[in-house]
Protein backbone atom coordinates (compact mmCIF):
# COMPACT_ATOMS: atom_id res chain seq x y z
CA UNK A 1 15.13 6.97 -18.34
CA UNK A 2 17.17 3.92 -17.82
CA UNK A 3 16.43 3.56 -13.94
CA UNK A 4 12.44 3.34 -15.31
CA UNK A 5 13.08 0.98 -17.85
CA UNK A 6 15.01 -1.28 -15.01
CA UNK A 7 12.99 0.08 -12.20
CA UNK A 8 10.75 -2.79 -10.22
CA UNK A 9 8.19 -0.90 -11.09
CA UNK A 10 7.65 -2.11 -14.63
CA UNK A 11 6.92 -5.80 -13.42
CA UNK A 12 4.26 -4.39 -12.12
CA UNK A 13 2.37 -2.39 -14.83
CA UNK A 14 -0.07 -5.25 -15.35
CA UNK A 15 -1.76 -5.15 -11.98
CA UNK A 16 -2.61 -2.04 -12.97
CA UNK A 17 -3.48 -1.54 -15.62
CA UNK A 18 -6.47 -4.42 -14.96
CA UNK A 19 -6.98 -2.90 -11.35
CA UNK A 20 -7.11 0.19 -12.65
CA UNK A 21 -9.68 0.75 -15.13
CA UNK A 22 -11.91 -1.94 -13.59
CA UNK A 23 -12.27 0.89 -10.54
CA UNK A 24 -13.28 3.54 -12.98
CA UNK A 25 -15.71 1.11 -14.73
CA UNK A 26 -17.33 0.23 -10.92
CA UNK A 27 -17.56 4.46 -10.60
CA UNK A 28 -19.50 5.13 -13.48
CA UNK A 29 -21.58 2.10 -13.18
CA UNK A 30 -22.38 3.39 -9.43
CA UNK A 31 -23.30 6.25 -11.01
CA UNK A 32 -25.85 4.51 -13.36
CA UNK A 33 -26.89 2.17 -10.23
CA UNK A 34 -27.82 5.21 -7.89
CA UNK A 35 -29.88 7.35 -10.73
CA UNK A 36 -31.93 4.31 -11.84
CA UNK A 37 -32.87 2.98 -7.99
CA UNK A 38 -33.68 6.74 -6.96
CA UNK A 39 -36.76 6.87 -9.67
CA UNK A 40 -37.88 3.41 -7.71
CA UNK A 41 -36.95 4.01 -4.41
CA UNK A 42 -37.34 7.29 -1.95
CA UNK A 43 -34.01 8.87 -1.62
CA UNK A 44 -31.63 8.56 1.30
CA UNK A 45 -30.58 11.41 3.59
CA UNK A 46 -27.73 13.09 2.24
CA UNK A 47 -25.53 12.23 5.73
CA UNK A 48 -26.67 8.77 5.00
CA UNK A 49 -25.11 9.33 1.04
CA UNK A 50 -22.05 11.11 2.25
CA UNK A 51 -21.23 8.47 5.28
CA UNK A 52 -22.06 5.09 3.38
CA UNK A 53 -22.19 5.50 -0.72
CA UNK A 54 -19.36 8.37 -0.92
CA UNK A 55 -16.53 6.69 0.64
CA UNK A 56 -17.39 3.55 -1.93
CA UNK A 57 -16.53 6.19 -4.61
CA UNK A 58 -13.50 7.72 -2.95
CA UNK A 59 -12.44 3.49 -2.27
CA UNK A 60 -12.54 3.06 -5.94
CA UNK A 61 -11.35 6.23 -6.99
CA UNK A 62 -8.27 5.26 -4.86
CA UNK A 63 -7.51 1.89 -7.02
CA UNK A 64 -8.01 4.38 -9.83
CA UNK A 65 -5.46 6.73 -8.35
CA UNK A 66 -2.77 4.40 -6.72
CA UNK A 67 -2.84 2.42 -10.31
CA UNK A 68 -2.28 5.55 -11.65
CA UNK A 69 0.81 6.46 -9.81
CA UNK A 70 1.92 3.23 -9.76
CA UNK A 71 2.04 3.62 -13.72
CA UNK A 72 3.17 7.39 -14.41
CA UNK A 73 6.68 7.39 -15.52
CA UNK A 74 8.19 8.59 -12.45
CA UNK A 75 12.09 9.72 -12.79
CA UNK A 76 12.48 8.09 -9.27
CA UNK A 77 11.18 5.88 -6.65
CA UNK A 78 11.16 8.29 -3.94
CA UNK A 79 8.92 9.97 -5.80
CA UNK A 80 6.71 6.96 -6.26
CA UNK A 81 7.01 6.93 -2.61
CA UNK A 82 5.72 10.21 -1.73
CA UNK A 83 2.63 10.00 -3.59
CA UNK A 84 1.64 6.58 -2.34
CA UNK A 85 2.47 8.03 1.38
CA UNK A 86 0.09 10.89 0.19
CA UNK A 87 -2.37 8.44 -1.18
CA UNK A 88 -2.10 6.38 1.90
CA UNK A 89 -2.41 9.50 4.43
CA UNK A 90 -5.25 11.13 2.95
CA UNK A 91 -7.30 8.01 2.94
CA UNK A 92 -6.42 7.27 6.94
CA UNK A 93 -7.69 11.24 7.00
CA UNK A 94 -10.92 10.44 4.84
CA UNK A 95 -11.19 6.74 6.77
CA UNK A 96 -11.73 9.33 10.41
CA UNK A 97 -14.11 11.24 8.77
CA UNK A 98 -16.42 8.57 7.66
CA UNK A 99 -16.09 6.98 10.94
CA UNK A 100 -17.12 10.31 12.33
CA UNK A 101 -19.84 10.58 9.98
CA UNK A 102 -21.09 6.71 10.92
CA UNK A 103 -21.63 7.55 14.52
CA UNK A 104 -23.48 11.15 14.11
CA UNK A 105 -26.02 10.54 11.31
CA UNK A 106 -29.40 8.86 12.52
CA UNK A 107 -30.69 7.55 9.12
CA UNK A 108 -29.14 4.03 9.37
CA UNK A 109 -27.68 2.01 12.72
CA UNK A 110 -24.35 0.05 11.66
CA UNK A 111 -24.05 -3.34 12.65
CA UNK A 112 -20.50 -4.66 13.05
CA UNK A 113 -20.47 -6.05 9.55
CA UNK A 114 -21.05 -2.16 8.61
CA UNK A 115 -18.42 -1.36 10.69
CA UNK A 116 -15.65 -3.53 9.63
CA UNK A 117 -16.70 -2.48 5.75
CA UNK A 118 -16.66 1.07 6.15
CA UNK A 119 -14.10 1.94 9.00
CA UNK A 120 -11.98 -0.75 10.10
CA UNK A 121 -11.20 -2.77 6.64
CA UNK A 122 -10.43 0.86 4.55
CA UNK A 123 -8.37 2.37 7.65
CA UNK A 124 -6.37 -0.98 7.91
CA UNK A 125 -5.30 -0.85 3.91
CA UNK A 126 -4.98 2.76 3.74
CA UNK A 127 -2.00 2.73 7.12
CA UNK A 128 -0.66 -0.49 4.98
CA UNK A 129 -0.50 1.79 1.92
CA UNK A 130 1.47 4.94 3.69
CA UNK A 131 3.84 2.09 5.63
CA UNK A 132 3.91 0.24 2.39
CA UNK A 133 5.22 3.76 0.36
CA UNK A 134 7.63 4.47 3.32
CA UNK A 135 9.53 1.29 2.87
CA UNK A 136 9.38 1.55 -1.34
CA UNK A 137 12.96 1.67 -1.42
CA UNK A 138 13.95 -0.31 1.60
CA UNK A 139 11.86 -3.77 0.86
CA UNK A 140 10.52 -5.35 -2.92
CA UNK A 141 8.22 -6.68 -0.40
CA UNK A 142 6.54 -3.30 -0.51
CA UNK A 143 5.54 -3.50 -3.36
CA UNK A 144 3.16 -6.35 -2.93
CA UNK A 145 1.34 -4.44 -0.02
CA UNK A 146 0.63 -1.74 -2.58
CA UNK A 147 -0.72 -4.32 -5.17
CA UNK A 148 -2.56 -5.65 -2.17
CA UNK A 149 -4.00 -2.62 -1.11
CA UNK A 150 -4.82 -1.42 -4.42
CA UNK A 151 -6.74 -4.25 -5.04
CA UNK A 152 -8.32 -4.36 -1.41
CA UNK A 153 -9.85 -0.97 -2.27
CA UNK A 154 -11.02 -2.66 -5.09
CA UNK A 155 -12.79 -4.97 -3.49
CA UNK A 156 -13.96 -2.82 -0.92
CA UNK A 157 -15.70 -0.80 -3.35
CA UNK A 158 -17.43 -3.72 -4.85
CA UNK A 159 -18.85 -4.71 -1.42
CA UNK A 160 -20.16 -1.59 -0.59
CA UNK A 161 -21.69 -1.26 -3.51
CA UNK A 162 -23.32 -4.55 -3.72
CA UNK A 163 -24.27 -3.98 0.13
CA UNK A 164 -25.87 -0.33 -0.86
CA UNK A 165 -27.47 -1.47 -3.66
CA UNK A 166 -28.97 -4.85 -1.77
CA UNK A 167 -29.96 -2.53 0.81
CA UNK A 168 -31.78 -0.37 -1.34
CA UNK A 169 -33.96 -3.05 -3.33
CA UNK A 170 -35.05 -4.63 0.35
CA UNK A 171 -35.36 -2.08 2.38
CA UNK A 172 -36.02 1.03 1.49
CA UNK A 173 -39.15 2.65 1.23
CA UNK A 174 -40.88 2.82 -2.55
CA UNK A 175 -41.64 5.86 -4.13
CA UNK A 176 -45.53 6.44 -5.26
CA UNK A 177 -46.63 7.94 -8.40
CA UNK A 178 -47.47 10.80 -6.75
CA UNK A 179 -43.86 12.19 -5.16
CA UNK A 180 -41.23 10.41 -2.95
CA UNK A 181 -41.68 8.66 0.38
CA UNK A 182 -39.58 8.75 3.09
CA UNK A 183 -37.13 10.91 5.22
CA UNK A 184 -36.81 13.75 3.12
CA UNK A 185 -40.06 14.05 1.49
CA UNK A 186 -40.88 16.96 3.26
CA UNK A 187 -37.59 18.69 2.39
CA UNK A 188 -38.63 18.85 -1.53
């Protein structure tokens, strides 16, 4: 217990503890968001849901996470290091799949701005957050690429959801009285 109390970790605890539980705040009010614009608004595909608005939930829920780990009493800082690597890897894993899921679904073209949002911004903190964990107990410096990160998914998530949100408002189609409009009217 005396390598926490003295760990570098523990200078830390702050940034994450405000980082933390403003990401699980942003998830539950996306939740909120989504349910009230999809009585005004026809609803999106569901590759259109799982490729844009689902990785802005797995963003935040990584702030959530990474804060998490980067509070848990851990009895060492390899182990710190594994499940920020872990952390880290899975989201380069997810980060491919969206990117995947971005080129193949037709209910939306990305522009570059879309792009650098969705694919290119999340991939680039998620490979800073596994190298970042590798080097935990080589480098203090480490340590503020994982506050970095953590608060980079942060923000991420706040842009996307803005973004979706915005999107939603202006541009999508209106749902009558009657039923939905749109692309998956027919489906219901």
């Amino acid at each position: 217990m005396t390598e926490l109390a003295s760990s570098p970790l523990s200078a830390w605890q702050n940034v994450y503890v405000i980082v933390g539980p403003s990401a699980a705040t942003l998830i539950g009010i996306q939740f909120v968001v989504i349910a009230l614009v999809a009585n005004h608004r026809a609803i999106a595909t569901s590759e259109a849901i799982r490729t844009f608005a689902t990785p802005t939930m797995v963003h935040l829920g990584g702030a959530l996470v990474v804060s998490a780990v980067m509070c848990a009493p851990w009895p060492s800082i390899f182990s710190v290091s594994a499940a920020l690597a872990i952390c880290g890897l899975g989201g380069l894993a997810y980060g491919a799949q969206v990117i995947r899921r971005a080129r193949r679904q037709t209910a939306y073209r990305p522009v570059w701005e879309d792009w650098f949002w969705h694919a290119i911004l999340p991939c680039s903190i998620y490979a800073a957050l596994a190298l970042a964990a590798l080097l935990l107990q080589a480098t203090r410096l480490a340590l503020f690429v994982i506050a970095g990160a953590t608060l980079g998914l942060l923000l991420i998530g706040i842009h996307n959801a803005w973004d979706t949100v915005t999107y939603v408002v202006v541009h999508a189609p209106r749902a009558d009285a009657a039923g939905r409009e749109g692309p998956d009217a027919d489906r219901r």
